[in-house]
N, C-alpha and C. Protein backbone atom coordinates (compact mmCIF):
# COMPACT_ATOMS: atom_id res chain seq x y z
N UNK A 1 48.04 73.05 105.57
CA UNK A 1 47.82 73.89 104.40
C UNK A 1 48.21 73.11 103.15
N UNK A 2 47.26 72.63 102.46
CA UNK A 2 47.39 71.94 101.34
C UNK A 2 48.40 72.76 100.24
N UNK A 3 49.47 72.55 99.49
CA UNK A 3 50.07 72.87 98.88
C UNK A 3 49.41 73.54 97.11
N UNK A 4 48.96 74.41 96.55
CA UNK A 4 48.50 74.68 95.51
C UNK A 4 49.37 73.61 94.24
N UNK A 5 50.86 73.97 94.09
CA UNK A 5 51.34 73.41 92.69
C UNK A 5 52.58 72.50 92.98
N UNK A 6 52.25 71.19 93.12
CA UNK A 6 53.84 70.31 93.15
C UNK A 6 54.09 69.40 92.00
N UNK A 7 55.12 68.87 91.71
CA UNK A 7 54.99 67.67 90.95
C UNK A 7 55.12 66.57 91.73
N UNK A 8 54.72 65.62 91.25
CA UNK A 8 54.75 64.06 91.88
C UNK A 8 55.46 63.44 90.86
N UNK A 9 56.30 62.83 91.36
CA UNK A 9 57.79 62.47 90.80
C UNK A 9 57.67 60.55 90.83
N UNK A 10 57.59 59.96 89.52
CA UNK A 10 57.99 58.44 90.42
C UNK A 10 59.15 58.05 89.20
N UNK A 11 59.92 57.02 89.78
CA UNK A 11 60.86 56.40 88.93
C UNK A 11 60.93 55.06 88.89
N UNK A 12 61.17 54.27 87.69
CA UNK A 12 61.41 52.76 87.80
C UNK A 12 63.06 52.94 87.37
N UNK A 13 63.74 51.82 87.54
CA UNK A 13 65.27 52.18 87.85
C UNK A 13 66.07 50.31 87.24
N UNK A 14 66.66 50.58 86.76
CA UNK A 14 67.50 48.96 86.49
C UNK A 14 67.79 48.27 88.46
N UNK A 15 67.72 49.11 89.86
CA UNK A 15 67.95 48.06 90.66
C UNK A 15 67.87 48.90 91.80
N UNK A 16 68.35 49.25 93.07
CA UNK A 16 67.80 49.77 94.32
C UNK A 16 68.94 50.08 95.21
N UNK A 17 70.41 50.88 94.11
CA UNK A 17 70.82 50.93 94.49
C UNK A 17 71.31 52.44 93.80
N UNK A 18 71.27 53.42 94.10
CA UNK A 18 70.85 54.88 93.70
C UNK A 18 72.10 55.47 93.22
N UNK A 19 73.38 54.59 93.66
CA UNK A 19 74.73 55.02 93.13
C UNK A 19 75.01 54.34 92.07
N UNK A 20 74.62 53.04 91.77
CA UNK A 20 75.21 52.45 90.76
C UNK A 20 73.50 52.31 89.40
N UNK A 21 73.01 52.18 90.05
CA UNK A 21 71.55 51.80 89.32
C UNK A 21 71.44 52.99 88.39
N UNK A 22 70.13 52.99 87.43
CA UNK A 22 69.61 54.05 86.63
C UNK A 22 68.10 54.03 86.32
N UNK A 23 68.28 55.18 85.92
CA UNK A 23 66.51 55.45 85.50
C UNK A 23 66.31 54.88 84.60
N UNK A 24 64.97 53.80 84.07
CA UNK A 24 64.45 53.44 82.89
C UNK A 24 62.78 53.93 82.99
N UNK A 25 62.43 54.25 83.53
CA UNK A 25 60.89 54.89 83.17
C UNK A 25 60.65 56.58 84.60
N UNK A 26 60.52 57.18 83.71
CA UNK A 26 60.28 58.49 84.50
C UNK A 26 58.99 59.36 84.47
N UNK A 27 58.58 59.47 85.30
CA UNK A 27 57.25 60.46 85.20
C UNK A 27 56.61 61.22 86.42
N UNK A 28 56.81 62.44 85.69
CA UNK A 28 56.27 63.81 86.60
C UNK A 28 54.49 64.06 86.38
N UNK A 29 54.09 64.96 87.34
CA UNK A 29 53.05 65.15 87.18
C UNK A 29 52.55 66.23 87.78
N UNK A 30 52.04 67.10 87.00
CA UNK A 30 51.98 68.40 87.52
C UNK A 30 50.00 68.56 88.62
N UNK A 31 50.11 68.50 89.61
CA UNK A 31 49.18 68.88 90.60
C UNK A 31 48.99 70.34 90.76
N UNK A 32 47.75 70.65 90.66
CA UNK A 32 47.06 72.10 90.31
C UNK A 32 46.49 72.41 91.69
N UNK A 33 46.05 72.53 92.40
CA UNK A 33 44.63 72.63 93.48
C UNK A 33 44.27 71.51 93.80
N UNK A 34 45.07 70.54 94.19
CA UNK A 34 44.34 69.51 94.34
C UNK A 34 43.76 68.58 93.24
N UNK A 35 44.35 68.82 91.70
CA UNK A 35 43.92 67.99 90.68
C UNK A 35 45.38 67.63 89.90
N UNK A 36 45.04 66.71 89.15
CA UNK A 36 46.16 66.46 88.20
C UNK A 36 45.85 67.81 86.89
N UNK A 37 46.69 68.30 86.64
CA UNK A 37 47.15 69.60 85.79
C UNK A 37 47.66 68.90 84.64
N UNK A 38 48.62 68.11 84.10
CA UNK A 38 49.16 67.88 82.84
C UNK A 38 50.39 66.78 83.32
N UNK A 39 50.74 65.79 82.84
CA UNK A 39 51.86 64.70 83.13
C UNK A 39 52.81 64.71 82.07
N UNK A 40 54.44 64.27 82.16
CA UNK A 40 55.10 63.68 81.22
C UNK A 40 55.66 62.50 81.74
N UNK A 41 55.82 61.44 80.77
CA UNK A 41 56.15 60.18 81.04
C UNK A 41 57.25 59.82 80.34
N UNK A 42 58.52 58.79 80.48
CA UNK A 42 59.56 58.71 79.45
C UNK A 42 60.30 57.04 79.90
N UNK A 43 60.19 56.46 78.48
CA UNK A 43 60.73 55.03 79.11
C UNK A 43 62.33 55.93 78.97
N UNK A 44 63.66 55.72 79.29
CA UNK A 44 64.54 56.01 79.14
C UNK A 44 65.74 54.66 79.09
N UNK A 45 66.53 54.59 78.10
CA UNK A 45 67.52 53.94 78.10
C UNK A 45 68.64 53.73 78.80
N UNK A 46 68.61 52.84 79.65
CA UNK A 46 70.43 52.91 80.58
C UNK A 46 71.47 53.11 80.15
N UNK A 47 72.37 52.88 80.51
CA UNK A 47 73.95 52.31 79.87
C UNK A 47 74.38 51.34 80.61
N UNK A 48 73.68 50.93 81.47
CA UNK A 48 73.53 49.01 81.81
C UNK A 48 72.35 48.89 81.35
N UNK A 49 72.94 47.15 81.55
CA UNK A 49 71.85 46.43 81.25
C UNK A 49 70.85 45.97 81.92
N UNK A 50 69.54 46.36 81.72
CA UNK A 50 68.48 45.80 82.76
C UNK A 50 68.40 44.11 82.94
N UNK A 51 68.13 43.88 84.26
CA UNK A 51 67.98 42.82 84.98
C UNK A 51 66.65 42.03 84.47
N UNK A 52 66.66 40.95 84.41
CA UNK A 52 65.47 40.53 84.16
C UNK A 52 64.47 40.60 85.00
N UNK A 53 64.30 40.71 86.11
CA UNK A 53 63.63 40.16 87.27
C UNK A 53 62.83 42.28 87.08
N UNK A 54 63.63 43.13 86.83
CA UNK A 54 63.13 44.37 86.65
C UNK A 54 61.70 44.44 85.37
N UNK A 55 62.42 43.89 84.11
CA UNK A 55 61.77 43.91 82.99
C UNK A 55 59.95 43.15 83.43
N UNK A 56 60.44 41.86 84.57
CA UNK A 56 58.74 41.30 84.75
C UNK A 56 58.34 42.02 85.85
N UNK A 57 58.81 43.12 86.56
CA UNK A 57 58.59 44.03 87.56
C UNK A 57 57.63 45.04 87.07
N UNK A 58 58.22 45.35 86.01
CA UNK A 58 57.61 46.86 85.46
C UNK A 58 56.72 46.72 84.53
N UNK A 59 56.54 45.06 83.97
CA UNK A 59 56.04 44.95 82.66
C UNK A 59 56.55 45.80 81.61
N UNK A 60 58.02 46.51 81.14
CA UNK A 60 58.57 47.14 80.38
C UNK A 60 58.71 46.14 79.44
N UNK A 61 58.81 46.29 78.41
CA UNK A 61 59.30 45.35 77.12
C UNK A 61 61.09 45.76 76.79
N UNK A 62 62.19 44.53 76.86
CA UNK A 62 63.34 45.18 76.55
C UNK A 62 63.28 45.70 75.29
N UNK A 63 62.61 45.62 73.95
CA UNK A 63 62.70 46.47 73.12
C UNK A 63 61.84 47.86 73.23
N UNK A 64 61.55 48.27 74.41
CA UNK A 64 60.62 49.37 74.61
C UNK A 64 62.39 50.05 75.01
N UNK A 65 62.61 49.09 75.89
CA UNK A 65 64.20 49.81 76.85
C UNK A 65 65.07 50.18 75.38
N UNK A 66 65.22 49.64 74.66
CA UNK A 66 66.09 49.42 73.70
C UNK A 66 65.72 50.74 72.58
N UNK A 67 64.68 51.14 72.33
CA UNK A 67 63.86 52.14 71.47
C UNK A 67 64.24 53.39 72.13
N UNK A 68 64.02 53.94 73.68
CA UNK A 68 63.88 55.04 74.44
C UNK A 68 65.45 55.80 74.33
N UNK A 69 65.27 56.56 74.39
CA UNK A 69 65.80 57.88 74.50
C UNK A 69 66.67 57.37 75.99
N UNK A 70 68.53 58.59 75.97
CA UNK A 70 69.12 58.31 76.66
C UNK A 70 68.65 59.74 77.69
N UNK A 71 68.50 58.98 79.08
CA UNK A 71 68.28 60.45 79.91
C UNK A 71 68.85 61.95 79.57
N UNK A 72 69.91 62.08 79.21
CA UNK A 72 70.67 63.26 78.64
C UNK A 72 69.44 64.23 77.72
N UNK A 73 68.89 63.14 76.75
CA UNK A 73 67.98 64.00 76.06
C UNK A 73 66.70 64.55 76.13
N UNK A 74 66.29 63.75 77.43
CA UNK A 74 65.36 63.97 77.69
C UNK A 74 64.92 64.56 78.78
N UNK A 75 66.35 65.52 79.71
CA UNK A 75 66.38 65.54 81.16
C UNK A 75 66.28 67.38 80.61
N UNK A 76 66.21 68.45 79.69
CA UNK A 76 65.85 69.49 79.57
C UNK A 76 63.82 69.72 79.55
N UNK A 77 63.63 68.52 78.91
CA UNK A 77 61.97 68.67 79.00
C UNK A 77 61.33 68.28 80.29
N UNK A 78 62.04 67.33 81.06
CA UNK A 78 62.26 67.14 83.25
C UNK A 78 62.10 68.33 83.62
N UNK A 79 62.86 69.46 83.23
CA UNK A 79 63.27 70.38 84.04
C UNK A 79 62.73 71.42 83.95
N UNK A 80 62.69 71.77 82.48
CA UNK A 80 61.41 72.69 82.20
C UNK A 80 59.96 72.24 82.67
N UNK A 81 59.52 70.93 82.88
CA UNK A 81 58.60 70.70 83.48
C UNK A 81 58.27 70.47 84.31
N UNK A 82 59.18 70.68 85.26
CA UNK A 82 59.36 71.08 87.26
C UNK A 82 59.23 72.49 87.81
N UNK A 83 59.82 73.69 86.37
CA UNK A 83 59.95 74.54 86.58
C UNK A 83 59.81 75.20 87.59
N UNK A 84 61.17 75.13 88.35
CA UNK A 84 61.38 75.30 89.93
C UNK A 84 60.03 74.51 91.34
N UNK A 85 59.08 73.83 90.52
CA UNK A 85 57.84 73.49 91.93
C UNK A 85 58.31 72.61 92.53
N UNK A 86 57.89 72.48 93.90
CA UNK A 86 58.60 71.33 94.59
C UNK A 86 57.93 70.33 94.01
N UNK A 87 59.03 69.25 94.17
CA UNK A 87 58.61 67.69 93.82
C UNK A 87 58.75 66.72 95.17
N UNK A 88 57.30 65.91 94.90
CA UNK A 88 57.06 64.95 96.17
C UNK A 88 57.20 63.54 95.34
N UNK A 89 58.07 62.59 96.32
CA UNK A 89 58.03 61.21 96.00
C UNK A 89 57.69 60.26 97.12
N UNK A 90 57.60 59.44 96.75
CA UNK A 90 56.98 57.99 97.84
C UNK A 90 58.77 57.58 98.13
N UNK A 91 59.20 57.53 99.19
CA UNK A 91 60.59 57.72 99.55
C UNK A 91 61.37 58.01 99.04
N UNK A 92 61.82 59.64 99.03
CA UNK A 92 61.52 60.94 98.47
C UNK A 92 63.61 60.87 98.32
N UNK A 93 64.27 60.40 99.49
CA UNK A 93 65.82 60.15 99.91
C UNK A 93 66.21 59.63 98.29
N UNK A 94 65.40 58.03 98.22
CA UNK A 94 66.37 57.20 97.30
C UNK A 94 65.56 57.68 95.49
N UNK A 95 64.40 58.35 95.56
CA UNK A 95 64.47 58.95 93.85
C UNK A 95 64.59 60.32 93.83
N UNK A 96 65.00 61.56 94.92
CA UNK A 96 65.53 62.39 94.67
C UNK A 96 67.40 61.91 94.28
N UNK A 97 68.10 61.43 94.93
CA UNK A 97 69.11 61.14 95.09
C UNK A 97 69.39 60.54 93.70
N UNK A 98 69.03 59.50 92.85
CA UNK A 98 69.14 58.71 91.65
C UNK A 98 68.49 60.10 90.58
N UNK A 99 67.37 60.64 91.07
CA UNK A 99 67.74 61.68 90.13
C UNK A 99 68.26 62.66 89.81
N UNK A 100 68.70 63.05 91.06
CA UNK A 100 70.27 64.30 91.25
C UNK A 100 71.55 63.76 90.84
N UNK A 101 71.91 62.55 91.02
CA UNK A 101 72.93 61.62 90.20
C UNK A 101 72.46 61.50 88.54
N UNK A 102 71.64 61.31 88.07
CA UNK A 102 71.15 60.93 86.56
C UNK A 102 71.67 62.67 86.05
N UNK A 103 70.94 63.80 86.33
CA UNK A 103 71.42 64.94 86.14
C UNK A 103 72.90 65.23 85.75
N UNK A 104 73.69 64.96 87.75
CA UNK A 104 75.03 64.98 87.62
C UNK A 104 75.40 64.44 86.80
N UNK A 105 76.06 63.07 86.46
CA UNK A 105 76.20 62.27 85.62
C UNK A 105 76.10 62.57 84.02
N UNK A 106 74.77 63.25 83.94
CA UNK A 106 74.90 63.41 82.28
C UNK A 106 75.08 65.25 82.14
N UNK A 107 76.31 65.73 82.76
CA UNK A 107 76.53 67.09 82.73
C UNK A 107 75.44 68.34 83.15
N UNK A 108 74.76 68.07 83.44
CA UNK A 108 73.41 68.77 84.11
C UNK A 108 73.51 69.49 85.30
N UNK A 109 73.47 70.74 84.93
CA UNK A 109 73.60 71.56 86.38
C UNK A 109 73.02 71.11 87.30
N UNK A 110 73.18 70.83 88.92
CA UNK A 110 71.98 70.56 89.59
C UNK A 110 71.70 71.45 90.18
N UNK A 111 70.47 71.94 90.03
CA UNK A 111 69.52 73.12 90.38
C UNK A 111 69.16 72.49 91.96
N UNK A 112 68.56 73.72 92.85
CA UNK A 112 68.17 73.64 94.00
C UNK A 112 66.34 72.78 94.19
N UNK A 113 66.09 72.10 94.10
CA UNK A 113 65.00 71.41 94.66
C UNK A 113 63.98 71.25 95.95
N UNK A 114 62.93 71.39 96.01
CA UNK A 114 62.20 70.86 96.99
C UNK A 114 61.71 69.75 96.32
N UNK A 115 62.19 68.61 97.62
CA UNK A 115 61.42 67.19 97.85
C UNK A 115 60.61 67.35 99.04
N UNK A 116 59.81 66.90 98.73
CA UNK A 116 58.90 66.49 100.04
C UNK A 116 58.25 64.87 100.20
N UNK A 117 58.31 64.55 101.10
CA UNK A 117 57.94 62.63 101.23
C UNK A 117 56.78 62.63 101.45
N UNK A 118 55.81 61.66 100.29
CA UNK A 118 55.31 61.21 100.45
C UNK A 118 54.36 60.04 101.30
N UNK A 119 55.82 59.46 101.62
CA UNK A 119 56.03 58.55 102.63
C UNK A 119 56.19 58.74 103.89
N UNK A 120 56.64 60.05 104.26
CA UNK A 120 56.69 60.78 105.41
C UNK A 120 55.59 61.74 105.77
N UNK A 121 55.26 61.55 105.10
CA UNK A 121 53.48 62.46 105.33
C UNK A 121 52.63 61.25 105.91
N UNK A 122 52.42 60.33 104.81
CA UNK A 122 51.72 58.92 105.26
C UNK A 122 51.56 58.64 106.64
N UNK A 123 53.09 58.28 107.00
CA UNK A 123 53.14 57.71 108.27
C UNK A 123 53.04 58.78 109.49
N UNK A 124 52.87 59.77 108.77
CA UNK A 124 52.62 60.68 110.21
C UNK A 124 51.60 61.01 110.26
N UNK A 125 50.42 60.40 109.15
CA UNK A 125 48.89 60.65 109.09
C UNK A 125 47.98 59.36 108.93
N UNK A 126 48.51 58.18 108.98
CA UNK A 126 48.11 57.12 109.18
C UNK A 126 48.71 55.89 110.31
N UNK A 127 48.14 55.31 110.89
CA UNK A 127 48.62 54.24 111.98
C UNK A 127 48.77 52.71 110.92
N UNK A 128 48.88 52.64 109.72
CA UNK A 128 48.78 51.46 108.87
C UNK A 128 49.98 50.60 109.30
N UNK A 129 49.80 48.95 108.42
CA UNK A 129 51.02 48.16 108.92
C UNK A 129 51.87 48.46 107.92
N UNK A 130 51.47 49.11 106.75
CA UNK A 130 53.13 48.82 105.67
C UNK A 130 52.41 50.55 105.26
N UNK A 131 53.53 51.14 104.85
CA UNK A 131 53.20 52.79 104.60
C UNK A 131 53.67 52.32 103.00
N UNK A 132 53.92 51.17 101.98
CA UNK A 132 54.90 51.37 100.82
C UNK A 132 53.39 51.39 99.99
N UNK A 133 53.74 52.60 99.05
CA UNK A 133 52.77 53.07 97.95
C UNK A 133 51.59 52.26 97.00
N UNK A 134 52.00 50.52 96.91
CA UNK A 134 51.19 49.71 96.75
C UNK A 134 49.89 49.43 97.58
N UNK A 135 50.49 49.56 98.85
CA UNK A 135 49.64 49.16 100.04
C UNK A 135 49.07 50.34 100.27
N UNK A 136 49.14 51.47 100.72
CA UNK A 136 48.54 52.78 100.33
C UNK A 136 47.31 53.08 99.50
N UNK A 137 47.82 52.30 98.02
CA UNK A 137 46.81 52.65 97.19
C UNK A 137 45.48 51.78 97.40
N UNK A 138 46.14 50.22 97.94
CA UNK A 138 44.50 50.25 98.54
C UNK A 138 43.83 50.14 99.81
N UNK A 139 44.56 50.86 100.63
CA UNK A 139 44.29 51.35 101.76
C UNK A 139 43.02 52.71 101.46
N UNK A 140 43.48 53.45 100.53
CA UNK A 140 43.02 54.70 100.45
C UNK A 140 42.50 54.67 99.37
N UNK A 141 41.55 53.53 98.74
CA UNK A 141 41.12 53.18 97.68
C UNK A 141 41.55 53.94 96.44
N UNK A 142 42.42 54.21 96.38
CA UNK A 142 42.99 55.08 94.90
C UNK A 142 43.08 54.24 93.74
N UNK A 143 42.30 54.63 92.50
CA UNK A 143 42.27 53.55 91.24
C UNK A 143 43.63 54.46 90.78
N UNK A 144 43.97 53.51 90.05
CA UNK A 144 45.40 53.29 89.13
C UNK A 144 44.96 52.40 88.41
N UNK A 145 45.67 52.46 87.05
CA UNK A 145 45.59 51.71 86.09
C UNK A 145 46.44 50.62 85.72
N UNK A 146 47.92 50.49 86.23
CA UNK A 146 48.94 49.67 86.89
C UNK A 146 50.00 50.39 88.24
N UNK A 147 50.66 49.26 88.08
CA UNK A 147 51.58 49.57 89.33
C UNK A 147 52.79 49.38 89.35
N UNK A 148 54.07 49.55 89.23
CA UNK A 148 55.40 49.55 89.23
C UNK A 148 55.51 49.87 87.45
N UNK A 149 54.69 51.35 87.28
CA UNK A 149 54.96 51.80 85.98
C UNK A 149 55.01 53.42 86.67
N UNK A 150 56.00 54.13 86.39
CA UNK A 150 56.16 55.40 86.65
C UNK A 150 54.74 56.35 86.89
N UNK A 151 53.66 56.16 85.79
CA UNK A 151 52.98 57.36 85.85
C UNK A 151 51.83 57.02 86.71
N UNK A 152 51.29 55.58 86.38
CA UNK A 152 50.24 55.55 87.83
C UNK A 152 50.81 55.80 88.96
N UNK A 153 52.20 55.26 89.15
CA UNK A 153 52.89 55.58 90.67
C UNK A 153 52.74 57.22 90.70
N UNK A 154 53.63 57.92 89.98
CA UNK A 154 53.39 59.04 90.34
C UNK A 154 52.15 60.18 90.80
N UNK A 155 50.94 59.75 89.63
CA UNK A 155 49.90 60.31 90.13
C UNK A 155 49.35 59.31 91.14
N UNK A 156 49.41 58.23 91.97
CA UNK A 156 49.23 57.73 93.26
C UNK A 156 49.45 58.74 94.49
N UNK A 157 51.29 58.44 94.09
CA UNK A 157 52.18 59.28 95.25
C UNK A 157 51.40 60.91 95.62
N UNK A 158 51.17 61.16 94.39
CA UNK A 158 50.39 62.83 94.67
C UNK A 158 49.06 62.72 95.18
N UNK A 159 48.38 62.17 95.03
CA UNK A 159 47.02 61.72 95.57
C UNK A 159 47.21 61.34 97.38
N UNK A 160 48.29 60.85 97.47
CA UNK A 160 48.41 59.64 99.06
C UNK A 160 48.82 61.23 99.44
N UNK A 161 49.81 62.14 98.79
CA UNK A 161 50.47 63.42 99.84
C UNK A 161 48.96 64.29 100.50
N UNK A 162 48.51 64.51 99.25
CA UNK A 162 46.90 65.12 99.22
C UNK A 162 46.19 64.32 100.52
N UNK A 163 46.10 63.44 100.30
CA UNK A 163 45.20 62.63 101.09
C UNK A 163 45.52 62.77 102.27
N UNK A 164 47.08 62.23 103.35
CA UNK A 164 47.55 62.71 104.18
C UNK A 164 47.67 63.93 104.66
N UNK A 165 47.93 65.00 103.85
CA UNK A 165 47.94 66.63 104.50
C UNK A 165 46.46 66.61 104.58
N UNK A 166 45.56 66.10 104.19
CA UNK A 166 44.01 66.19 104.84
C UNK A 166 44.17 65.79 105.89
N UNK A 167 44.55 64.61 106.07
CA UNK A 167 44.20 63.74 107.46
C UNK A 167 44.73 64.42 108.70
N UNK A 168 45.86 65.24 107.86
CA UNK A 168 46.79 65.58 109.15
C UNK A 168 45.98 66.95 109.75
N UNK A 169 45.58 67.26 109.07
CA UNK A 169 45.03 68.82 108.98
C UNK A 169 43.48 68.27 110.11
N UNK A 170 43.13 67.40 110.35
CA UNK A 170 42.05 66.49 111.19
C UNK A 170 42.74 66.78 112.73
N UNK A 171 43.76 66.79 112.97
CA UNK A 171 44.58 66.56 114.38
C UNK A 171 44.14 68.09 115.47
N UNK A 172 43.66 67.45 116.38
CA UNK A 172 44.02 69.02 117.22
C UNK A 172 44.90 70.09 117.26
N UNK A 173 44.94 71.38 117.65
CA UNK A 173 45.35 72.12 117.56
C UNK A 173 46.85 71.88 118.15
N UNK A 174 46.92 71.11 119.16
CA UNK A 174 48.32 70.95 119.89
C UNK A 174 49.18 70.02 118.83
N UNK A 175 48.55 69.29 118.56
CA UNK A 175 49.45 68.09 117.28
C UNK A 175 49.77 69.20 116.58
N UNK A 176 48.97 69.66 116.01
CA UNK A 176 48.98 70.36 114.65
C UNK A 176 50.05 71.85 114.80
N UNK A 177 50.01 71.87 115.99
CA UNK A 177 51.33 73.30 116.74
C UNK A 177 52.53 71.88 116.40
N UNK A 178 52.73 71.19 117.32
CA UNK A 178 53.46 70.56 116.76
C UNK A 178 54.45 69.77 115.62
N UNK A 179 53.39 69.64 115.07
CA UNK A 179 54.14 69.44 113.78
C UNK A 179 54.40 70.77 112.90
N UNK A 180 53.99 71.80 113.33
CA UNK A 180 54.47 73.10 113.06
C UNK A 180 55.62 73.18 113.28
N UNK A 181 55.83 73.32 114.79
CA UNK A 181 57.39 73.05 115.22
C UNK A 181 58.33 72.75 114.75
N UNK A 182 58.48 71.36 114.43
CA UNK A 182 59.26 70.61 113.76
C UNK A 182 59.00 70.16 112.01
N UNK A 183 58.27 71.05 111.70
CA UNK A 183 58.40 71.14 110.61
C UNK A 183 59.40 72.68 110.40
N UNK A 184 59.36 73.51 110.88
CA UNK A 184 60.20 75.04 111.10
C UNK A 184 61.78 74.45 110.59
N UNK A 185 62.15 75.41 110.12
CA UNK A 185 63.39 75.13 109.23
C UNK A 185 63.86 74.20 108.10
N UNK A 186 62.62 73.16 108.17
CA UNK A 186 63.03 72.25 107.01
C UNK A 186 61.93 72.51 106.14
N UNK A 187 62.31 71.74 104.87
CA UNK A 187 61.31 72.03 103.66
C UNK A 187 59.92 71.51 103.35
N UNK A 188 59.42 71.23 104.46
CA UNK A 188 58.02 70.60 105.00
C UNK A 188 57.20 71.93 105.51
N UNK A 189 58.04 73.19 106.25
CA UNK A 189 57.78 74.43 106.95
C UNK A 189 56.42 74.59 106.03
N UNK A 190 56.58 74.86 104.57
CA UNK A 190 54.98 75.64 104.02
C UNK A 190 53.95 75.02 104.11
N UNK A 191 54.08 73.44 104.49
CA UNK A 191 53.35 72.55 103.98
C UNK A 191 52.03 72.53 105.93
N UNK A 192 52.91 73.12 107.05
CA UNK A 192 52.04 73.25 108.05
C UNK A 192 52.22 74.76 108.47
């Protein structure tokens, strides 16, 4: 059962480590029926300093980093623009987690969330050699306009979930009891 309204969530981050690292580019994206509905995007400022090896990652400019807004100010227009829908990410653990910390961290209630994986949909609807969101996109011919920039990732990630709950929705009736099953009690349950 294809999901009517989620956001697709991606983050670029100063490093890959979800306790100490931070957000520098953020972007949601609101999915309607199966379409993109409306996006927000936000370079955001750390309080470290970005790595170089990040800056030729993301193609960010450090005076883009240097210009942006500190998450704090910009994490009420996040939230109002999640407004309670679940949010899906392409390994859903390490940018829910960095963004439940970015919240905590800058005094921010943390509200109750649905994540759902992207990445965990994938691999349970494709036999591919690498499931990571680059390789995906041209697996499943999805145009994007770049790549290790928040908002193509994000509207990717929502496209690959879409794409997978099709595929999965392809499986016989016994798979498809199955992953019923074990989807029961966790936050995947609406999604079969």
């Amino acid at each position: 059962m294809l999901p009517k309204n989620f956001i697709a969530l991606d983050l670029e981050t100063t490093g890959l480590d979800a306790e100490k690292d931070e957000i520098i580019n953020i972007a949601l994206v609101h999915f309607e029926n199966g379409s993109i509905a409306s996006s927000i995007d936000f370079l955001v400022k750390p309080q470290k300093e970005v790595p170089a090896f990040v800056y030729y990652l993301t193609g960010i400019a450090q005076n883009e980093i240097n210009e942006a807004k500190p998450f704090k100010e910009i994490a009420p227009q996040i939230l109002e623009f999640i407004n309670g829908l679940p949010i899906v990410a392409h390994n859903a653990s390490f940018d829910s987690k960095i963004f439940m910390l970015a919240l905590s961290r800058n005094g921010l209630k943390n509200k109750e969330f649905v994540f759902w994986d992207s990445l965990a949909i994938a691999q349970a609807a494709w036999t591919f050699e690498s499931h990571k969101l680059v390789n995906l996109i041209k697996q499943l011919n999805i145009e994007v306009s770049a790549s290790h920039r928040a908002l193509p990732d994000a509207e990717a990630c929502g496209k690959v979930f879409l794409l997978g709950l099709e595929e999965l929705e392809k499986n016989s009736s016994t798979t498809k009891e199955n992953l019923k099953k074990m989807a029961t009690g966790t936050a995947y349950e609406p999604l079969f």
